[in-house]
Protein backbone atom coordinates (compact mmCIF):
# COMPACT_ATOMS: atom_id res chain seq x y z
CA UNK A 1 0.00 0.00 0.00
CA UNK A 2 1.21 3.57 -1.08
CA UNK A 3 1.63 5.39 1.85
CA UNK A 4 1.36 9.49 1.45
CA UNK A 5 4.67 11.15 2.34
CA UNK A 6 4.42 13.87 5.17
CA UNK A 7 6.93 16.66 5.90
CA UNK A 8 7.02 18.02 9.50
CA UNK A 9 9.35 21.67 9.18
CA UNK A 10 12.31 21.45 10.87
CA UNK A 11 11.60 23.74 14.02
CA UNK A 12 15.21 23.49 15.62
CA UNK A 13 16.09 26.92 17.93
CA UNK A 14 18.66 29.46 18.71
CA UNK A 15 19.16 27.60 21.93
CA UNK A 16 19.30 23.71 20.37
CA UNK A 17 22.08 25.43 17.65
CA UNK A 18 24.03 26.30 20.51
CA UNK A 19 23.92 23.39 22.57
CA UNK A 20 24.97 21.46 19.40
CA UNK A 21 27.53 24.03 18.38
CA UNK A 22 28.86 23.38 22.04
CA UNK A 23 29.09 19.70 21.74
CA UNK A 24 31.08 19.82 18.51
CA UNK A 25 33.64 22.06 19.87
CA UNK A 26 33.99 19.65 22.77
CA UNK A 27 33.92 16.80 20.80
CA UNK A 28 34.76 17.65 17.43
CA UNK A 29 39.00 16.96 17.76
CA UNK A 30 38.61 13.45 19.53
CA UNK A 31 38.95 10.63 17.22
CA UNK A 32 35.79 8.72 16.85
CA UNK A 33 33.89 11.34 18.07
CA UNK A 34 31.01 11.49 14.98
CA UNK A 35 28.85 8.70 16.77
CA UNK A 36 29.01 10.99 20.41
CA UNK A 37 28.39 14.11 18.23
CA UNK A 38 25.51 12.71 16.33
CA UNK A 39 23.70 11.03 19.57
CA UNK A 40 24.17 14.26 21.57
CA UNK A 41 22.13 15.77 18.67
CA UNK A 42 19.64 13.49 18.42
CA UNK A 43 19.27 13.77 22.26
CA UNK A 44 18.86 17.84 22.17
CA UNK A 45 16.70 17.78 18.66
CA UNK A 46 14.72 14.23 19.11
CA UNK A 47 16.19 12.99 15.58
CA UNK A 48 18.86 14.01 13.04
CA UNK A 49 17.18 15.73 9.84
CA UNK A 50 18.99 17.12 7.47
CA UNK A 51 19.29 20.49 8.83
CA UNK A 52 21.56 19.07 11.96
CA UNK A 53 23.53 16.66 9.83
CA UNK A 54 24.73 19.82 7.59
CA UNK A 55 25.84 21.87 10.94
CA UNK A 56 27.33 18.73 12.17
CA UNK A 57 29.07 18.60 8.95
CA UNK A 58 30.08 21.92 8.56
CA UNK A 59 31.06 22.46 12.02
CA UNK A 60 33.36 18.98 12.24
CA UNK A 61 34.44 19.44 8.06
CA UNK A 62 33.26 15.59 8.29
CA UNK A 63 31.75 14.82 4.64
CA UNK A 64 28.42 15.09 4.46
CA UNK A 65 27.69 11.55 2.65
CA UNK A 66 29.53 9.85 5.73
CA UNK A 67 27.11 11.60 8.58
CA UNK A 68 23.95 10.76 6.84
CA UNK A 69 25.47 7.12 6.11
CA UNK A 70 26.02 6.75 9.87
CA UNK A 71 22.84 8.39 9.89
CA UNK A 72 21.06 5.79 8.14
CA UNK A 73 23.31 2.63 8.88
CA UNK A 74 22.66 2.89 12.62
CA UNK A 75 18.96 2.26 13.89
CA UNK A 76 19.63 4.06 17.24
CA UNK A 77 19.60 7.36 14.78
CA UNK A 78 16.32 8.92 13.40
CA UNK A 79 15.61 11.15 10.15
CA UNK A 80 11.81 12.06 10.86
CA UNK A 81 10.52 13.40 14.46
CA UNK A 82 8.37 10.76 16.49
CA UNK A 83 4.62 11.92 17.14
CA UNK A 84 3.07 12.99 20.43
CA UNK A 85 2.26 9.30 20.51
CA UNK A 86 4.71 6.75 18.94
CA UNK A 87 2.73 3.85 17.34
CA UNK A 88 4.63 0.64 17.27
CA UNK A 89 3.08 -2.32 15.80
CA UNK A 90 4.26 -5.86 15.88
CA UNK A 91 4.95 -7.69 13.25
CA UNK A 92 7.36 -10.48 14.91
CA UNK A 93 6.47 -14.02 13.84
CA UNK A 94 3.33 -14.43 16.65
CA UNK A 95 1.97 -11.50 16.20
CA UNK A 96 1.89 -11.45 11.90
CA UNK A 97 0.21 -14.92 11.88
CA UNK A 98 -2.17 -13.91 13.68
CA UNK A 99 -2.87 -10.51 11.45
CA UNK A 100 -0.34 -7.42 12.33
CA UNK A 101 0.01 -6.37 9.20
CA UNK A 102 -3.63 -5.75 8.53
CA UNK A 103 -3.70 -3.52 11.83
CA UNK A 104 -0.51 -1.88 10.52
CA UNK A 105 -2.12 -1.14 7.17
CA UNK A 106 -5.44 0.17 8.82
CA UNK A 107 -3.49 2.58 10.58
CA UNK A 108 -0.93 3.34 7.78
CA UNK A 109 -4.50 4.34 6.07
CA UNK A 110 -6.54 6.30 8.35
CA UNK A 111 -3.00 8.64 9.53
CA UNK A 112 -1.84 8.97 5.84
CA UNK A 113 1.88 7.83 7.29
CA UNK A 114 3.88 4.44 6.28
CA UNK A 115 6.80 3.13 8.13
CA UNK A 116 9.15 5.93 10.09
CA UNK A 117 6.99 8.79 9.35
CA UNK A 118 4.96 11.43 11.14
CA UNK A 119 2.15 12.99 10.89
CA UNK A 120 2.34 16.95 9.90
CA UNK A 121 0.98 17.92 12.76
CA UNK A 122 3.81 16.01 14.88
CA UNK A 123 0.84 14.19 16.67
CA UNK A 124 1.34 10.61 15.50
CA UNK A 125 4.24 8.31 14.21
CA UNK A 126 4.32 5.03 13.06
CA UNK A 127 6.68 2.25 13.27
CA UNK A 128 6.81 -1.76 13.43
CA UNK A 129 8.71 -3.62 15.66
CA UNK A 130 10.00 -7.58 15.72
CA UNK A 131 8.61 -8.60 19.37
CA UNK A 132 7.03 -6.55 22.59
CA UNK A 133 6.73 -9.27 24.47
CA UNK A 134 3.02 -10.04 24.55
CA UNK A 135 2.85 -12.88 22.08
CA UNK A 136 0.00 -14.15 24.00
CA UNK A 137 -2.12 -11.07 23.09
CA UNK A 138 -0.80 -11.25 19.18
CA UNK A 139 -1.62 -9.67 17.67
CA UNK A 140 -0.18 -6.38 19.45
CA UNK A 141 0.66 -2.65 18.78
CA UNK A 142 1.56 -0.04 21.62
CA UNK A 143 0.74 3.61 21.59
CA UNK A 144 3.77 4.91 23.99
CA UNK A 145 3.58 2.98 27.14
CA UNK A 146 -0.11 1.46 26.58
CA UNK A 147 -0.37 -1.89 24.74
CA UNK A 148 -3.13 -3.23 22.80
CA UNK A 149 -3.81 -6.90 22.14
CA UNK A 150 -5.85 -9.31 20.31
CA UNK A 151 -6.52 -6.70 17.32
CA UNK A 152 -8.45 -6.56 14.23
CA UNK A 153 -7.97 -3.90 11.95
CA UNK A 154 -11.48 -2.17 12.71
CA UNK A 155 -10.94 -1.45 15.92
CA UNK A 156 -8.24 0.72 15.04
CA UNK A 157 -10.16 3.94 14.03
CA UNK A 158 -11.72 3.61 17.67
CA UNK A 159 -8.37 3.16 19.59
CA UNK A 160 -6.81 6.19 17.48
CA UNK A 161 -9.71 8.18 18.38
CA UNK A 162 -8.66 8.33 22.39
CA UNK A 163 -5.38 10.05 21.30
């Protein structure tokens, strides 16, 4: 399914910039110190677009193709914000016998978001995962902290619907 592309505006501040300019100059003459660098910005900015990775490179004179492939190598690093409320649906071996990816297409539909992506209003992201945990209750998706179970795709307009 075709998922429609969503662009949340980078919305980085005066004080962010600084913190990160900070960090480089600390860092920046260390060997090694790209990973630190990049993790202390994803920590101050909640993900690395490409805004951050072009101060990071023009404030270390590190290429830019090597900080977004470190960028996009590593799955500890994010390109897109997370929502409000981070959607993460199951699609480990339990849960997608028993259906995940229907529940994960129903709400790839009704948000307009696929896989990584956030809605423009910064209130919901989606993501799958391999296993929560709960493969009694397969199949499962968890909205931050809560976790549903036992799913079918049509009750997914009504659990959206509380956030």
């Amino acid at each position: 399914m075709a998922c429609k592309k969503t662009s949340v505006p980078f919305r980085g501040t005066k004080e962010q910039e600084e913190q990160l300019r900070q960090i480089v100059a600390e860092l920046k003459d260390q060997p090694g110190s790209l990973m630190p660098i990049m993790q202390k910005a994803q920590e101050i900015y909640g993900y690395l677009p490409i805004e951050v990775q072009t101060m990071i490179s023009e404030w270390t004179g590190i290429p830019m193709e090597k900080i977004y492939g470190v960028a996009t190598f590593y799955a500890q690093f994010a390109l897109a914000p997370k929502g409000e409320y981070r959607i993460s649906v199951c699609l480990g071996t339990a849960c997608y016998v028993k259906g995940s990816q229907g529940v994960y297409d129903k709400i790839s539909e009704v948000l307009g978001i696929g896989e990584g992506e956030c809605t423009a209003d910064g209130k919901f992201s989606l993501d799958s995962c391999r296993c929560v945990g709960a493969c009694g209750l397969a199949p499962v998706m968890m909205i931050n902290d809560d976790v549903y179970g036992r799913l079918t795709p049509d009750q997914v307009p009504a659990i959206l619907a509380k956030y």
